[in-house]
Protein backbone atom coordinates (compact mmCIF):
# COMPACT_ATOMS: atom_id res chain seq x y z
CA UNK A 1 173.71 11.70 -90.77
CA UNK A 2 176.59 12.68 -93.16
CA UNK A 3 178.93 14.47 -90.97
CA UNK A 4 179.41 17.40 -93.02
CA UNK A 5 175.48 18.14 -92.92
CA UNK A 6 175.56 17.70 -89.40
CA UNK A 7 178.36 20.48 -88.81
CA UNK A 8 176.64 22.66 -91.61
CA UNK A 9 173.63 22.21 -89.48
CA UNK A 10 174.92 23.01 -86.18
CA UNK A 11 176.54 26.17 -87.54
CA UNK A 12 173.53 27.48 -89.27
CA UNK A 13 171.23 26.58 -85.76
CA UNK A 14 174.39 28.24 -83.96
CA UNK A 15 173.68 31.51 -85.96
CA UNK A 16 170.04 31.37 -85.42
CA UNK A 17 170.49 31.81 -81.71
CA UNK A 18 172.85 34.18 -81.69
CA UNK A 19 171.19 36.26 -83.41
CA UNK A 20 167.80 36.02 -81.56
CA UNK A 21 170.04 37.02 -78.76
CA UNK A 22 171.42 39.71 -79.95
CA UNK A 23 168.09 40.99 -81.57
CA UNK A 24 166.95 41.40 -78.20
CA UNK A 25 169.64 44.15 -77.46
CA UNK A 26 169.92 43.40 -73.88
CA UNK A 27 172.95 43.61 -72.00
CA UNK A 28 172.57 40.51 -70.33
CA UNK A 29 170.79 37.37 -71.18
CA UNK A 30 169.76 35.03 -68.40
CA UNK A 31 171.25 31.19 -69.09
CA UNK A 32 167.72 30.15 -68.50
CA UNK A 33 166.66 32.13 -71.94
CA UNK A 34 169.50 30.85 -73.79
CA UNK A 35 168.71 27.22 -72.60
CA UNK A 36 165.58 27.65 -74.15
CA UNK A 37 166.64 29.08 -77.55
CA UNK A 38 168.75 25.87 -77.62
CA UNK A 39 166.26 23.58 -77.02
CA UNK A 40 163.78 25.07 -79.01
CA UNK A 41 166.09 24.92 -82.37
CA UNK A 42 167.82 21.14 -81.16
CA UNK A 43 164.29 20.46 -81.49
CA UNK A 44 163.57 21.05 -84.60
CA UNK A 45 167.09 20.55 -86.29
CA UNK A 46 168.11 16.88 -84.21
CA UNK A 47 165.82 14.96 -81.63
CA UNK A 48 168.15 13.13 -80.11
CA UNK A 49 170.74 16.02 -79.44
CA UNK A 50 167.55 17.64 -78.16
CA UNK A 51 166.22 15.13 -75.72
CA UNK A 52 170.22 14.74 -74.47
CA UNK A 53 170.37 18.16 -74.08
CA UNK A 54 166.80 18.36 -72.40
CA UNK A 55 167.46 15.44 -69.84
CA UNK A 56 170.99 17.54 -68.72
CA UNK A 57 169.23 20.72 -68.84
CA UNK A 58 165.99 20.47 -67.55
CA UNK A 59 168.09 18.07 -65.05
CA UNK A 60 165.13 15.00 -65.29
CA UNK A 61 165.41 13.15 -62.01
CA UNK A 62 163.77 9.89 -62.98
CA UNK A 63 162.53 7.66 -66.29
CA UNK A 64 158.79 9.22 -65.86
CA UNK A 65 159.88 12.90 -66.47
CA UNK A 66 162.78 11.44 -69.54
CA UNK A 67 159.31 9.43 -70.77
CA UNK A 68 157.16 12.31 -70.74
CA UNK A 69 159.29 14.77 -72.87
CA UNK A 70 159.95 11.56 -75.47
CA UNK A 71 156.09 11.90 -75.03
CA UNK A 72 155.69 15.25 -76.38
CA UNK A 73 158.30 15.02 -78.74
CA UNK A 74 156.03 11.69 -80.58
CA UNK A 75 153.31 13.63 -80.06
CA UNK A 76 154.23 16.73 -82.78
């Protein structure tokens, strides 16, 4: 991918979450939640970022659990 539509990208999914988070006008937004936003727009926006992000995240322990999100993610 070009690497000026990958930045534009990354800033437009960077202003998506922020602003789910701060359209939830809490004071304080577990890491867990924001973790989640993340994943949810890597998902959709760059499947390989995602599944990086997923397997640091979601801290996969072995090649069955990395296996089973790829799974879902061939699934869609």
């Amino acid at each position: 991918m070009n690497f000026l539509i990958w930045n534009i990208k990354n800033s437009t999914m960077i202003d998506e979450i922020e602003n789910q988070i701060f359209n939830r006008e809490e004071k304080e937004i577990p890491t867990s939640v924001i973790g989640e936003l993340v994943m949810d727009k890597l998902k959709s926006v760059d499947e390989v970022a995602y599944v990086r992000f997923a397997s640091v995240y979601r801290e996969f322990k072995d090649v069955s659990t990395f296996m089973e999100e790829l799974g879902k993610l061939l699934k869609k």
